[in-house]
PDB file of N, CA and C in Angstrom:
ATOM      1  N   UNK A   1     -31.886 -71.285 -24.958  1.00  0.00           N
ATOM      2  CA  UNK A   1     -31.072 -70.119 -24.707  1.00  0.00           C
ATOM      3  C   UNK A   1     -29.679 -70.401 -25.262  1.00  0.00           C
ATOM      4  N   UNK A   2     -29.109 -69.775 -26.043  1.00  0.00           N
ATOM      5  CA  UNK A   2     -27.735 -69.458 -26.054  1.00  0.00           C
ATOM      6  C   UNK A   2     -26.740 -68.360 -26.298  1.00  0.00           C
ATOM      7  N   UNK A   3     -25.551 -68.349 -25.984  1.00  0.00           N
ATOM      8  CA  UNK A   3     -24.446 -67.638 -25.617  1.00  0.00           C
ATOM      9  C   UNK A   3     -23.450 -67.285 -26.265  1.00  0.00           C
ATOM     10  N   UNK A   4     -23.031 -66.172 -26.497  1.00  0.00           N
ATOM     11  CA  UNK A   4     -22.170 -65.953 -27.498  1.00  0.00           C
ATOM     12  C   UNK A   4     -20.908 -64.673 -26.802  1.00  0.00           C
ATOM     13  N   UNK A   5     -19.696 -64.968 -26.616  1.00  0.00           N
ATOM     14  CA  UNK A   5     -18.860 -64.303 -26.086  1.00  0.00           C
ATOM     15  C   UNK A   5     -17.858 -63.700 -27.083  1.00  0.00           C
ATOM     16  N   UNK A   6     -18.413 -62.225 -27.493  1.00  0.00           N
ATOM     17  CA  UNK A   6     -17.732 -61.393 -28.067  1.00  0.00           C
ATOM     18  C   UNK A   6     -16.343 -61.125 -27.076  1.00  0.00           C
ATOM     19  N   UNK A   7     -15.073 -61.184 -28.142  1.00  0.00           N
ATOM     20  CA  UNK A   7     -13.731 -61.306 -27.567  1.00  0.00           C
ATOM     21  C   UNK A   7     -12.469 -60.876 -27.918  1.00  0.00           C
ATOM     22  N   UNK A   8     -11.467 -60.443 -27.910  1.00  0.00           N
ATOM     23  CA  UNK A   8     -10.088 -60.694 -28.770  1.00  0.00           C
ATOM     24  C   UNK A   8      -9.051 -61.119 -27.268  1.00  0.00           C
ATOM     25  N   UNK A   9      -8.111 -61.651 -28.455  1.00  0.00           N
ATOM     26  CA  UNK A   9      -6.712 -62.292 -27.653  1.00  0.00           C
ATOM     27  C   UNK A   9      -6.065 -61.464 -26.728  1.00  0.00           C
ATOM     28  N   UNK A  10      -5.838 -60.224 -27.150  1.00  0.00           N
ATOM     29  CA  UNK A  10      -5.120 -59.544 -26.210  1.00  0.00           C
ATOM     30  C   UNK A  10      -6.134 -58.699 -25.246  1.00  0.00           C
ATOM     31  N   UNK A  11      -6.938 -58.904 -25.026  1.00  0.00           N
ATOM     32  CA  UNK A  11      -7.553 -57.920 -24.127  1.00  0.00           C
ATOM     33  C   UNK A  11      -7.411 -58.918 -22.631  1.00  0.00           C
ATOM     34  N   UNK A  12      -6.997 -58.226 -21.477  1.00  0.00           N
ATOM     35  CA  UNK A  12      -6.954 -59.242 -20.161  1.00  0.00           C
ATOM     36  C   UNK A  12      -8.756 -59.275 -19.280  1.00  0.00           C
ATOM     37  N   UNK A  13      -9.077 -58.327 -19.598  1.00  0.00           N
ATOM     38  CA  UNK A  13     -10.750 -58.648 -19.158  1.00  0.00           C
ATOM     39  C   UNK A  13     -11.353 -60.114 -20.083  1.00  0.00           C
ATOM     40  N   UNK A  14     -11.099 -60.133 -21.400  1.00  0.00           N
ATOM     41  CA  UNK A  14     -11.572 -60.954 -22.125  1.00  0.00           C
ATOM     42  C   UNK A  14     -10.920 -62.440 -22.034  1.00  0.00           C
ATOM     43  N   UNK A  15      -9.605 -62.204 -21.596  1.00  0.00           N
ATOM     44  CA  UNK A  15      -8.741 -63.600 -21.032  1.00  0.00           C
ATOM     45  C   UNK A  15      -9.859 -64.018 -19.436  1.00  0.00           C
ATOM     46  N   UNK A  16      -9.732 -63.278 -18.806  1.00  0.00           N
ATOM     47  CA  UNK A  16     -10.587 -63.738 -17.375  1.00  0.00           C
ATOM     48  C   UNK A  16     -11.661 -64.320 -17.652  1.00  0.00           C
ATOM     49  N   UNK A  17     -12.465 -64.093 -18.550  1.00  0.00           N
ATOM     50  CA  UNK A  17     -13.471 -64.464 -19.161  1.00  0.00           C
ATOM     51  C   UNK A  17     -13.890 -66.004 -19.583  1.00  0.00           C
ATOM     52  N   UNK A  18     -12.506 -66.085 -20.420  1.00  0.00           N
ATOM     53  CA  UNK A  18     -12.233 -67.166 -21.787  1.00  0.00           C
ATOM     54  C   UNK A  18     -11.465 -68.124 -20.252  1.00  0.00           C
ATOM     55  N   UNK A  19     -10.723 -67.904 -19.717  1.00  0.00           N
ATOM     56  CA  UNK A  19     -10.372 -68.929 -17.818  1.00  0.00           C
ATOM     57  C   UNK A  19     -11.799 -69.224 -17.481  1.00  0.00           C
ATOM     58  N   UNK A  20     -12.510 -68.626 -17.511  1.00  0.00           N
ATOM     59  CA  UNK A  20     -13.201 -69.380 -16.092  1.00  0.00           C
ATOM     60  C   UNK A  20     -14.543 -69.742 -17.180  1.00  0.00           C
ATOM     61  N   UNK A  21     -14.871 -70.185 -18.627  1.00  0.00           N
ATOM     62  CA  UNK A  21     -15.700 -70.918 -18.931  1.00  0.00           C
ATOM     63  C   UNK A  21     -15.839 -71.996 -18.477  1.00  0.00           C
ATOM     64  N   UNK A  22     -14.708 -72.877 -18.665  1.00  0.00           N
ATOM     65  CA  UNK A  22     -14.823 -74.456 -18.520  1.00  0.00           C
ATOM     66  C   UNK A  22     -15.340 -74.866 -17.196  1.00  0.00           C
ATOM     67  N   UNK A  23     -15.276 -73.658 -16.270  1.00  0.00           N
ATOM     68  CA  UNK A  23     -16.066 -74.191 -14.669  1.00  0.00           C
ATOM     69  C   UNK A  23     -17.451 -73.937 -15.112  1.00  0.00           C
ATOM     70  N   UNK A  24     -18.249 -73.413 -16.332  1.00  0.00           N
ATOM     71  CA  UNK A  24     -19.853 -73.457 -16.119  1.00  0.00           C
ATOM     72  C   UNK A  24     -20.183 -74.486 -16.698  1.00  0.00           C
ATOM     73  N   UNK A  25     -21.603 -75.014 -16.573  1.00  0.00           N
ATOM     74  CA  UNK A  25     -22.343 -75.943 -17.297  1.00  0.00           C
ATOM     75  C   UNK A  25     -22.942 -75.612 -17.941  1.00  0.00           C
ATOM     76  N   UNK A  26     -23.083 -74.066 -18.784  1.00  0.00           N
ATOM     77  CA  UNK A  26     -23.564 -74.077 -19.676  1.00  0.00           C
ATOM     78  C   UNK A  26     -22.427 -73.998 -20.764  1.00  0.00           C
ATOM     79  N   UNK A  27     -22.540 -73.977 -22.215  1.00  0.00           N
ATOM     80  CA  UNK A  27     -22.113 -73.677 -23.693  1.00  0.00           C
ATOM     81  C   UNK A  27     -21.939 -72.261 -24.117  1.00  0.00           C
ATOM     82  N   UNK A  28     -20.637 -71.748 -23.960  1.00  0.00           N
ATOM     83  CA  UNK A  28     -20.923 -70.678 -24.501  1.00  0.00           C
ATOM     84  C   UNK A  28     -19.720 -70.779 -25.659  1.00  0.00           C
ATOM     85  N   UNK A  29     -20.404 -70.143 -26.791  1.00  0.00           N
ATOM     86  CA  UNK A  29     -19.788 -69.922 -28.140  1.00  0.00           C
ATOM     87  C   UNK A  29     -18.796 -68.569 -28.262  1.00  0.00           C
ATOM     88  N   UNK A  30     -17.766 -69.039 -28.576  1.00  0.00           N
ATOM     89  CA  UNK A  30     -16.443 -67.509 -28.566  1.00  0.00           C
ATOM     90  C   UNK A  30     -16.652 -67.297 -29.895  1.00  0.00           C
ATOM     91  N   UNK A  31     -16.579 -65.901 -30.268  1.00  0.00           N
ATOM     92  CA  UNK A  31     -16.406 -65.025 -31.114  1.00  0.00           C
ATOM     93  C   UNK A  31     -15.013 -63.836 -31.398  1.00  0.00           C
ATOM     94  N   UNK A  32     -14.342 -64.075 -31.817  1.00  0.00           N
ATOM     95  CA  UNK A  32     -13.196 -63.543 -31.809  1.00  0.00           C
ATOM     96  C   UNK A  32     -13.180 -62.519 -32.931  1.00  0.00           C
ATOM     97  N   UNK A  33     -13.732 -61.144 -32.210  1.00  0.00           N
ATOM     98  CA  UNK A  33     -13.662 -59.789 -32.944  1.00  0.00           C
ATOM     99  C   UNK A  33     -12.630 -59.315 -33.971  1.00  0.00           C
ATOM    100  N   UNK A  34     -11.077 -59.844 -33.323  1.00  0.00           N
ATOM    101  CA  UNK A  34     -10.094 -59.697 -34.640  1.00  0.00           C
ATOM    102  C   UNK A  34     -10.294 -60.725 -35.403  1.00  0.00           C
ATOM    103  N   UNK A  35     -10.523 -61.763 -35.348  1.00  0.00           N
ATOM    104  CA  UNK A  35     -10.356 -62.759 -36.402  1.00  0.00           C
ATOM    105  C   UNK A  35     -11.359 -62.808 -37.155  1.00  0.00           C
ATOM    106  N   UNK A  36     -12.506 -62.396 -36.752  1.00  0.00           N
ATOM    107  CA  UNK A  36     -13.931 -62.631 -38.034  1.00  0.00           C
ATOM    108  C   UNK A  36     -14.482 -60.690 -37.381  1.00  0.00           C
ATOM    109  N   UNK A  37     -14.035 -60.051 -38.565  1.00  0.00           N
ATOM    110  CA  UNK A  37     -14.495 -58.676 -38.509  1.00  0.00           C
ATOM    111  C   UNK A  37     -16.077 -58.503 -38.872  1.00  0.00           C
ATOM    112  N   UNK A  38     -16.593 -59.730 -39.263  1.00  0.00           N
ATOM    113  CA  UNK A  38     -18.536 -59.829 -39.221  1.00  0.00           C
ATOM    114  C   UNK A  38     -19.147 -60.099 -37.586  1.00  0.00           C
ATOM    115  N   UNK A  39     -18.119 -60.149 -36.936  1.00  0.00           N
ATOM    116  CA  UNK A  39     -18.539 -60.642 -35.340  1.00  0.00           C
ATOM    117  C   UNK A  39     -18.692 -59.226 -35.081  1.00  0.00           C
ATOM    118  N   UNK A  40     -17.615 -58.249 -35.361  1.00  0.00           N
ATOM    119  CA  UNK A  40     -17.584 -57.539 -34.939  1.00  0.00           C
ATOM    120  C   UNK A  40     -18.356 -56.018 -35.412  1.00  0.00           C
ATOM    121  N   UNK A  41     -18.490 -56.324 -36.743  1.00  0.00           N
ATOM    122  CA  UNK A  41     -19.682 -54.997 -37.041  1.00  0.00           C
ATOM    123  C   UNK A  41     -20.916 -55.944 -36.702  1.00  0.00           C
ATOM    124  N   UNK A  42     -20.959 -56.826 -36.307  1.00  0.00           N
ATOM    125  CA  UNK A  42     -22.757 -57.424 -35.599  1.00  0.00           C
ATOM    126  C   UNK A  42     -23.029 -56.955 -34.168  1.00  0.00           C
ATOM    127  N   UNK A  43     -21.958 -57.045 -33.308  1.00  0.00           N
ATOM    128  CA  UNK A  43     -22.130 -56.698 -32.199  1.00  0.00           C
ATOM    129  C   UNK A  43     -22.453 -54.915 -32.163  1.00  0.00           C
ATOM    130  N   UNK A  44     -21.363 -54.339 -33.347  1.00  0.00           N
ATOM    131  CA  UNK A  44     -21.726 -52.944 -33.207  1.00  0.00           C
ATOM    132  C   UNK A  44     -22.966 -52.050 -33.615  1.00  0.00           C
ATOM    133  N   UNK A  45     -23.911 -53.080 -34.514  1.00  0.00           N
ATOM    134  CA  UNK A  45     -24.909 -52.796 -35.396  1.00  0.00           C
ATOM    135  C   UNK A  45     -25.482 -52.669 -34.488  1.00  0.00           C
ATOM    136  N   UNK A  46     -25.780 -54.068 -33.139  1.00  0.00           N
ATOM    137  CA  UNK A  46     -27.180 -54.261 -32.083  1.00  0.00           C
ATOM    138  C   UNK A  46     -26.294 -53.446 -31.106  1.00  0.00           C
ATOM    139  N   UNK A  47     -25.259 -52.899 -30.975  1.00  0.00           N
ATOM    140  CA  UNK A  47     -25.037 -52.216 -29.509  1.00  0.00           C
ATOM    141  C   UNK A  47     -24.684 -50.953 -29.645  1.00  0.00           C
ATOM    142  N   UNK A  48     -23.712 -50.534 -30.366  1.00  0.00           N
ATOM    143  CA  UNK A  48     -23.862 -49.367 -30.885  1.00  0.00           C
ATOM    144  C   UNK A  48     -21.990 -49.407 -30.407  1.00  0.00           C
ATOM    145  N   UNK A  49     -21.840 -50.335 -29.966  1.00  0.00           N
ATOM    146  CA  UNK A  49     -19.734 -50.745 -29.174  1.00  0.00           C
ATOM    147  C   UNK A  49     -19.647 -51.354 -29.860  1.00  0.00           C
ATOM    148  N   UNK A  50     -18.356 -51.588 -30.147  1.00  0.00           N
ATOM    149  CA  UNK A  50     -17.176 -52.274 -29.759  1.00  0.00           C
ATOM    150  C   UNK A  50     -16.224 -53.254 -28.867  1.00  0.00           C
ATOM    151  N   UNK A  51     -17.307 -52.782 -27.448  1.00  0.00           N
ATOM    152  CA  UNK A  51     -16.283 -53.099 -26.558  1.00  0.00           C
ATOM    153  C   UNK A  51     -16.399 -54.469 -26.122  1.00  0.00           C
ATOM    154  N   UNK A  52     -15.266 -55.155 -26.012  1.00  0.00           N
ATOM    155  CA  UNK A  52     -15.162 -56.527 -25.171  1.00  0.00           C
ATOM    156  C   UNK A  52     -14.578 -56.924 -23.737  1.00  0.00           C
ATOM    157  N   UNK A  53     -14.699 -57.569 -23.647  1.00  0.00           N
ATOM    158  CA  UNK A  53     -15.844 -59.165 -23.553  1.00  0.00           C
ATOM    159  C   UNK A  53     -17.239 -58.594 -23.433  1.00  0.00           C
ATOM    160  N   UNK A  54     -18.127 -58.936 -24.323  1.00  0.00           N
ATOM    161  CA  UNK A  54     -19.320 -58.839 -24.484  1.00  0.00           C
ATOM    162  C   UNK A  54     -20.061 -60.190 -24.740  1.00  0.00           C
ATOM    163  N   UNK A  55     -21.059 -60.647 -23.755  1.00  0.00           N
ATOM    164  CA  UNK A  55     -21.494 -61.676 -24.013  1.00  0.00           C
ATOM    165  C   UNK A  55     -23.050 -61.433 -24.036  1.00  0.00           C
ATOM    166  N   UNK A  56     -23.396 -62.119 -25.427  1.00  0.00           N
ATOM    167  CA  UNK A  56     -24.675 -62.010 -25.911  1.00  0.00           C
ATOM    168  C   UNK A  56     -25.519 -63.016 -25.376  1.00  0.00           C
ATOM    169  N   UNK A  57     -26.883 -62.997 -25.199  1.00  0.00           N
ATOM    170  CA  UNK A  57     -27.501 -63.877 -24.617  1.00  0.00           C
ATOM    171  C   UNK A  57     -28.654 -63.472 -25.322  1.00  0.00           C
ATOM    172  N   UNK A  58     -29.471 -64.612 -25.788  1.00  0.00           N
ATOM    173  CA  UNK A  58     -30.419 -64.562 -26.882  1.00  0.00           C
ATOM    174  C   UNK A  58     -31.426 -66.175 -26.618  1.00  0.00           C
ATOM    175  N   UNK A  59     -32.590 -65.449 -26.341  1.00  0.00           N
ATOM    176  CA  UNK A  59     -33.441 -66.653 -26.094  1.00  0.00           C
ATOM    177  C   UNK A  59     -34.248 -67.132 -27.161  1.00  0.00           C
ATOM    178  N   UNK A  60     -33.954 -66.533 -28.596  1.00  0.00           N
ATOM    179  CA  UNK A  60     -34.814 -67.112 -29.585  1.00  0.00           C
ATOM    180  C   UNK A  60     -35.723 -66.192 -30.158  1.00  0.00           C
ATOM    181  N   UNK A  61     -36.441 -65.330 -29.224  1.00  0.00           N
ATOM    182  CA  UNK A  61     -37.132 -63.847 -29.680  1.00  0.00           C
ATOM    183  C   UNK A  61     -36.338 -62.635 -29.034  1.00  0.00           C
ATOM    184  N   UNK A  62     -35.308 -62.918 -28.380  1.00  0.00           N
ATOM    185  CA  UNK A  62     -34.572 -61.358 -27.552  1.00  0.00           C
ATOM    186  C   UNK A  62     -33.512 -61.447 -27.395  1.00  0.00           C
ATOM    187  N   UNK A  63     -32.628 -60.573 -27.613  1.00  0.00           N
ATOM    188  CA  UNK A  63     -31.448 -60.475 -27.400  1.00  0.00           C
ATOM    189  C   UNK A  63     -31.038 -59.598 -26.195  1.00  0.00           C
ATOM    190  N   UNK A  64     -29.530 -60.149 -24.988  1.00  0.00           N
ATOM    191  CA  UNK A  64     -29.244 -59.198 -24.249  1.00  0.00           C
ATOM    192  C   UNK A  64     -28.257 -59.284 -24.539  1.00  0.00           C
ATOM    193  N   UNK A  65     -27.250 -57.952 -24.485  1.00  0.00           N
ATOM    194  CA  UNK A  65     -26.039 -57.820 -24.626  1.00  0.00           C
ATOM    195  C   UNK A  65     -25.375 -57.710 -23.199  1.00  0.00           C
ATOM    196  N   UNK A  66     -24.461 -58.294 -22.594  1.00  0.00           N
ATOM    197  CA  UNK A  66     -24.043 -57.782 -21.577  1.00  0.00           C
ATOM    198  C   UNK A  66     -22.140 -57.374 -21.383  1.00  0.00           C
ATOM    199  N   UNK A  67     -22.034 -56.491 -20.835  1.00  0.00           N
ATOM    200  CA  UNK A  67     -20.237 -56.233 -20.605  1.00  0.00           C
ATOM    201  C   UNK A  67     -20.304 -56.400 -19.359  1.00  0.00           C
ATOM    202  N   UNK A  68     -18.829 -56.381 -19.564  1.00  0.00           N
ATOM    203  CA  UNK A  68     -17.475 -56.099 -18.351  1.00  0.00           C
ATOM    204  C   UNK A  68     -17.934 -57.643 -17.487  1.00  0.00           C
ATOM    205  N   UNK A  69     -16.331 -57.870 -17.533  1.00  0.00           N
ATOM    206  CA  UNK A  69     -16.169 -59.228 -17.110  1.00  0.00           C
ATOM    207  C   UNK A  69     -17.130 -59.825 -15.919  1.00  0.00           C
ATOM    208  N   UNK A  70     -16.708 -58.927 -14.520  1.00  0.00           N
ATOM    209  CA  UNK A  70     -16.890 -59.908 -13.598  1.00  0.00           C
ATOM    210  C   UNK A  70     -18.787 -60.066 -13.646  1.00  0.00           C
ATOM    211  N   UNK A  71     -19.588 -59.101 -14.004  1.00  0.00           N
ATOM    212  CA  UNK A  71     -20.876 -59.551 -14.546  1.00  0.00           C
ATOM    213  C   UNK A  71     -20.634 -60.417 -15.121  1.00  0.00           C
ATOM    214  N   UNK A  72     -20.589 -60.910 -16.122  1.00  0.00           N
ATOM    215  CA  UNK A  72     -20.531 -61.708 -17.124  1.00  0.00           C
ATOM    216  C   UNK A  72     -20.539 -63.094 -16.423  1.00  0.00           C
ATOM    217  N   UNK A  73     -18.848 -63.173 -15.713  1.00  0.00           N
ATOM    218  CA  UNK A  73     -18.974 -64.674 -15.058  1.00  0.00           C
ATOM    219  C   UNK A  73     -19.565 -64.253 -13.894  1.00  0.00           C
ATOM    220  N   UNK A  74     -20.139 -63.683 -12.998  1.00  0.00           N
ATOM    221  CA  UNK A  74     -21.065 -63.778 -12.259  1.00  0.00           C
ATOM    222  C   UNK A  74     -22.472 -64.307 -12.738  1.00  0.00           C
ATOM    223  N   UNK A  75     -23.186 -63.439 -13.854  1.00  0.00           N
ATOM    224  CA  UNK A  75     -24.121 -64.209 -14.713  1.00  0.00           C
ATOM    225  C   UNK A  75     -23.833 -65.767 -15.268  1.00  0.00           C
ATOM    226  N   UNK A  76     -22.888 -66.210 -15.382  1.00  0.00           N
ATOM    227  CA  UNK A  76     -22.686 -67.772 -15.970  1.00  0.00           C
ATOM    228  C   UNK A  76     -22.696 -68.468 -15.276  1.00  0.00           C
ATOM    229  N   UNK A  77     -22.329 -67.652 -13.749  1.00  0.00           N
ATOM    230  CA  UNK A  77     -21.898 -68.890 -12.805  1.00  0.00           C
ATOM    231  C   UNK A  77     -23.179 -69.094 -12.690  1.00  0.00           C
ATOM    232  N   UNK A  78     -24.491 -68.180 -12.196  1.00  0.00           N
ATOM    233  CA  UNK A  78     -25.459 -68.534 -11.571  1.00  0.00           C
ATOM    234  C   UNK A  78     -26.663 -69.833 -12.737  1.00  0.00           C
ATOM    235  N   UNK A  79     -26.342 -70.343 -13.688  1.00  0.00           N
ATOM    236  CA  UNK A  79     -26.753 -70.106 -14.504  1.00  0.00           C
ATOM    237  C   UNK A  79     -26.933 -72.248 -14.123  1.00  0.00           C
TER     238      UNK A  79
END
């Protein structure tokens, strides 16, 4: 399984996000929507958004997209 956290700098949902990785044990990979604009028409191709923090989760044959923060680290924590 791995993780991919669609993101930019100034958004404060996406800061809460990018804080509270280092408390999980899993790996998750940042993607920074302003800085690589291929992050960001990929996420929009499979979702049909834009919107961030979006964290992708992909087991090898499936992809889930998931938003809005406190899901997100609720999903990581349990993880």
């Amino acid at each position: 399984m791995t993780y991919a956290l669609y993101y930019h700098d100034y958004c404060p949902f996406c800061q809460r996000v990018l804080m509270a990785l280092p408390s999980f044990s899993v790996e998750v990979e940042k993607r920074n929507v302003m800085q690589n604009s291929a992050y960001r028409k990929q996420q929009q191709e499979a979702t049909g958004r834009t919107t961030v923090p979006c964290l992708l989760i992909d087991d090898g044959e499936t992809q889930e997209w998931m938003y809005e923060s406190g899901d997100i680290i609720r999903y990581l924590k349990s993880l």
